[in-house]
Protein backbone atom coordinates (compact mmCIF):
# COMPACT_ATOMS: atom_id res chain seq x y z
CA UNK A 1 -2.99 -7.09 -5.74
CA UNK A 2 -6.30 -5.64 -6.75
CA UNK A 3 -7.03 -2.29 -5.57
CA UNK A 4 -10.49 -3.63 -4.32
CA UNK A 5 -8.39 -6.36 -1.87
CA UNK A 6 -6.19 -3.50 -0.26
CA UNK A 7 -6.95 -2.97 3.21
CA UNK A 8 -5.67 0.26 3.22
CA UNK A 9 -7.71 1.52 -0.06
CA UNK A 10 -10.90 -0.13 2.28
CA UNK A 11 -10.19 2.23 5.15
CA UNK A 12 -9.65 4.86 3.25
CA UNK A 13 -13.11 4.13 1.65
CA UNK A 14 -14.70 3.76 4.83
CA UNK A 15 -15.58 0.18 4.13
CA UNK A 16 -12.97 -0.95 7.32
CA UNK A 17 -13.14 1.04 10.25
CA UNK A 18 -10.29 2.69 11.79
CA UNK A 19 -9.71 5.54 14.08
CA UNK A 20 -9.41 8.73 11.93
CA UNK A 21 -7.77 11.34 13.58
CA UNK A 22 -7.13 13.83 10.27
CA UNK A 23 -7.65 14.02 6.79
CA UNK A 24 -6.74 16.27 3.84
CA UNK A 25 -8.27 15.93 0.03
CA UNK A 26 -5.19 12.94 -0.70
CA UNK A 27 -5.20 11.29 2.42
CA UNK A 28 -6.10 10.15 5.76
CA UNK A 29 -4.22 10.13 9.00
CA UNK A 30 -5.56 6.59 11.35
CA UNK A 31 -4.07 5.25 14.06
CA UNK A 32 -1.75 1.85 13.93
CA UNK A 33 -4.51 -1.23 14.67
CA UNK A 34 -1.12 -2.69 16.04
CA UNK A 35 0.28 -0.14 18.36
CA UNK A 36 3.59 -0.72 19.92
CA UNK A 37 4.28 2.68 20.27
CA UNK A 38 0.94 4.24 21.65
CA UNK A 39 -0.12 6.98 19.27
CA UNK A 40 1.28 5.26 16.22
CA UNK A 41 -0.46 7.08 13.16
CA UNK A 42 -0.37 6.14 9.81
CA UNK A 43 -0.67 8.57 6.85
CA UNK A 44 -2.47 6.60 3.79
CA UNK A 45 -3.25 8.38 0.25
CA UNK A 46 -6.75 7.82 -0.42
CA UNK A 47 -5.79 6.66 -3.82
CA UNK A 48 -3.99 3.06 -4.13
CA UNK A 49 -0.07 3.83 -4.88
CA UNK A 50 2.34 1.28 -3.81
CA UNK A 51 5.66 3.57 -2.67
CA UNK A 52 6.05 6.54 -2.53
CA UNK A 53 8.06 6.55 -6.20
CA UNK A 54 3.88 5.89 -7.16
CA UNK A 55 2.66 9.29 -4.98
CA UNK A 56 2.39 11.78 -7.82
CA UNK A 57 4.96 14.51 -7.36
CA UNK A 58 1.38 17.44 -7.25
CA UNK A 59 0.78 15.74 -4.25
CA UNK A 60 4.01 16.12 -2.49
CA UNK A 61 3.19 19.63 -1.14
CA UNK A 62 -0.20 18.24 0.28
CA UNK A 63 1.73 15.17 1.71
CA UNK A 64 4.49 17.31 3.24
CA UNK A 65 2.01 19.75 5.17
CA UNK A 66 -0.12 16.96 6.14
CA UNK A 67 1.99 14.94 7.91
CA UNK A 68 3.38 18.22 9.44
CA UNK A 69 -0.23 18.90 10.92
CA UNK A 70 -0.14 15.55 12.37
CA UNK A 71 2.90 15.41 14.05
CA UNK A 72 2.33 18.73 15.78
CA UNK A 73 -0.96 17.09 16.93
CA UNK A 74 0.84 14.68 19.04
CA UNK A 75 3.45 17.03 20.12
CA UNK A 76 0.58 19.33 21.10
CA UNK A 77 -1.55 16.54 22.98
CA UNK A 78 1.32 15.23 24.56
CA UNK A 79 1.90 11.92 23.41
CA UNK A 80 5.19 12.50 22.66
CA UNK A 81 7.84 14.51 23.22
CA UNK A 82 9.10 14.11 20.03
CA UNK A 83 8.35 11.78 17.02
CA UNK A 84 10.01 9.43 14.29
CA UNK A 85 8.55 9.50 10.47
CA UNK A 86 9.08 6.62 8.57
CA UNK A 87 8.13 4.95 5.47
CA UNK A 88 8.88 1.77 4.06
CA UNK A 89 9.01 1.05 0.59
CA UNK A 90 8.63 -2.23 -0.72
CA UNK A 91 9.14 -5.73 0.50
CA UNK A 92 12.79 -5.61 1.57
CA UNK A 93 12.82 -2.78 3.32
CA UNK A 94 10.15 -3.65 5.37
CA UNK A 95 6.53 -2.76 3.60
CA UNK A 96 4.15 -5.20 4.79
CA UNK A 97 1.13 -3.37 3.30
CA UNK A 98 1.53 -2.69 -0.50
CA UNK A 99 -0.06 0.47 -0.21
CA UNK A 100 2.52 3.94 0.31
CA UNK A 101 2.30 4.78 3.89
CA UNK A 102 3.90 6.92 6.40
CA UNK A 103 4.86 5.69 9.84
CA UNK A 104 4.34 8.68 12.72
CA UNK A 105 5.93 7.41 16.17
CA UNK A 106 5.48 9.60 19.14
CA UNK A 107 9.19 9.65 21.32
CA UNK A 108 8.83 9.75 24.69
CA UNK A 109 12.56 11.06 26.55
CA UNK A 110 14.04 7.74 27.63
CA UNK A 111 12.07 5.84 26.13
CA UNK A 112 14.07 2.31 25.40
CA UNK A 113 12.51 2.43 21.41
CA UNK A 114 15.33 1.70 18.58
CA UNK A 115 15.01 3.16 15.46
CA UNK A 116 17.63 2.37 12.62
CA UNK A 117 19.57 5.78 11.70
């Protein structure tokens, strides 16, 4: 796949909308267009790498306290009591889009979600 037919390299250009709700020098945090968990937020390097193997290793720090800043944003608007990160890499285990993403998914207590452990 060409960088330039990525959907995720198109939002993160601004050329597909998508409600933004962070963003750091690397990357952007948008919320899931396909909620099933409401407050789903995805965490997309503005640069096209496939897994996270890809994400260059300068970028990790930036990544790390990014996603932290996120996650406390839902805790802190109460969307969640507490929150699942997740990140699938590659076809197998799940990676639709093949651009490196993380998965944020608010918790609610008792809520009847299933997450594999």
């Amino acid at each position: 796949m060409k960088n330039s037919d990525c959907i995720f390299c198109k939002i993160a250009q601004g050329k597909i909308p998508a409600k933004k709700v962070g963003e750091s020098n690397n990357f952007i945090a948008v919320l899931d267009a396909n909620q099933k968990i409401r407050g789903h937020t995805l965490i997309i390097p503005k640069k096209h790498f496939v897994t996270l193997l890809d994400i260059p290793n300068k970028l990790g720090e930036e990544l790390l306290k990014f996603t932290k800043e996120i996650a406390s944003k839902i805790l802190e608007t109460k969307q969640g009591d507490a929150f699942n990160i997740l990140m699938n890499n590659l076809e197998p285990a799940g990676q639709v889009v093949k651009h490196a993403h993380i998965h944020i998914l608010p918790r609610k207590e008792g809520d009847s979600v299933k997450i594999i452990s």
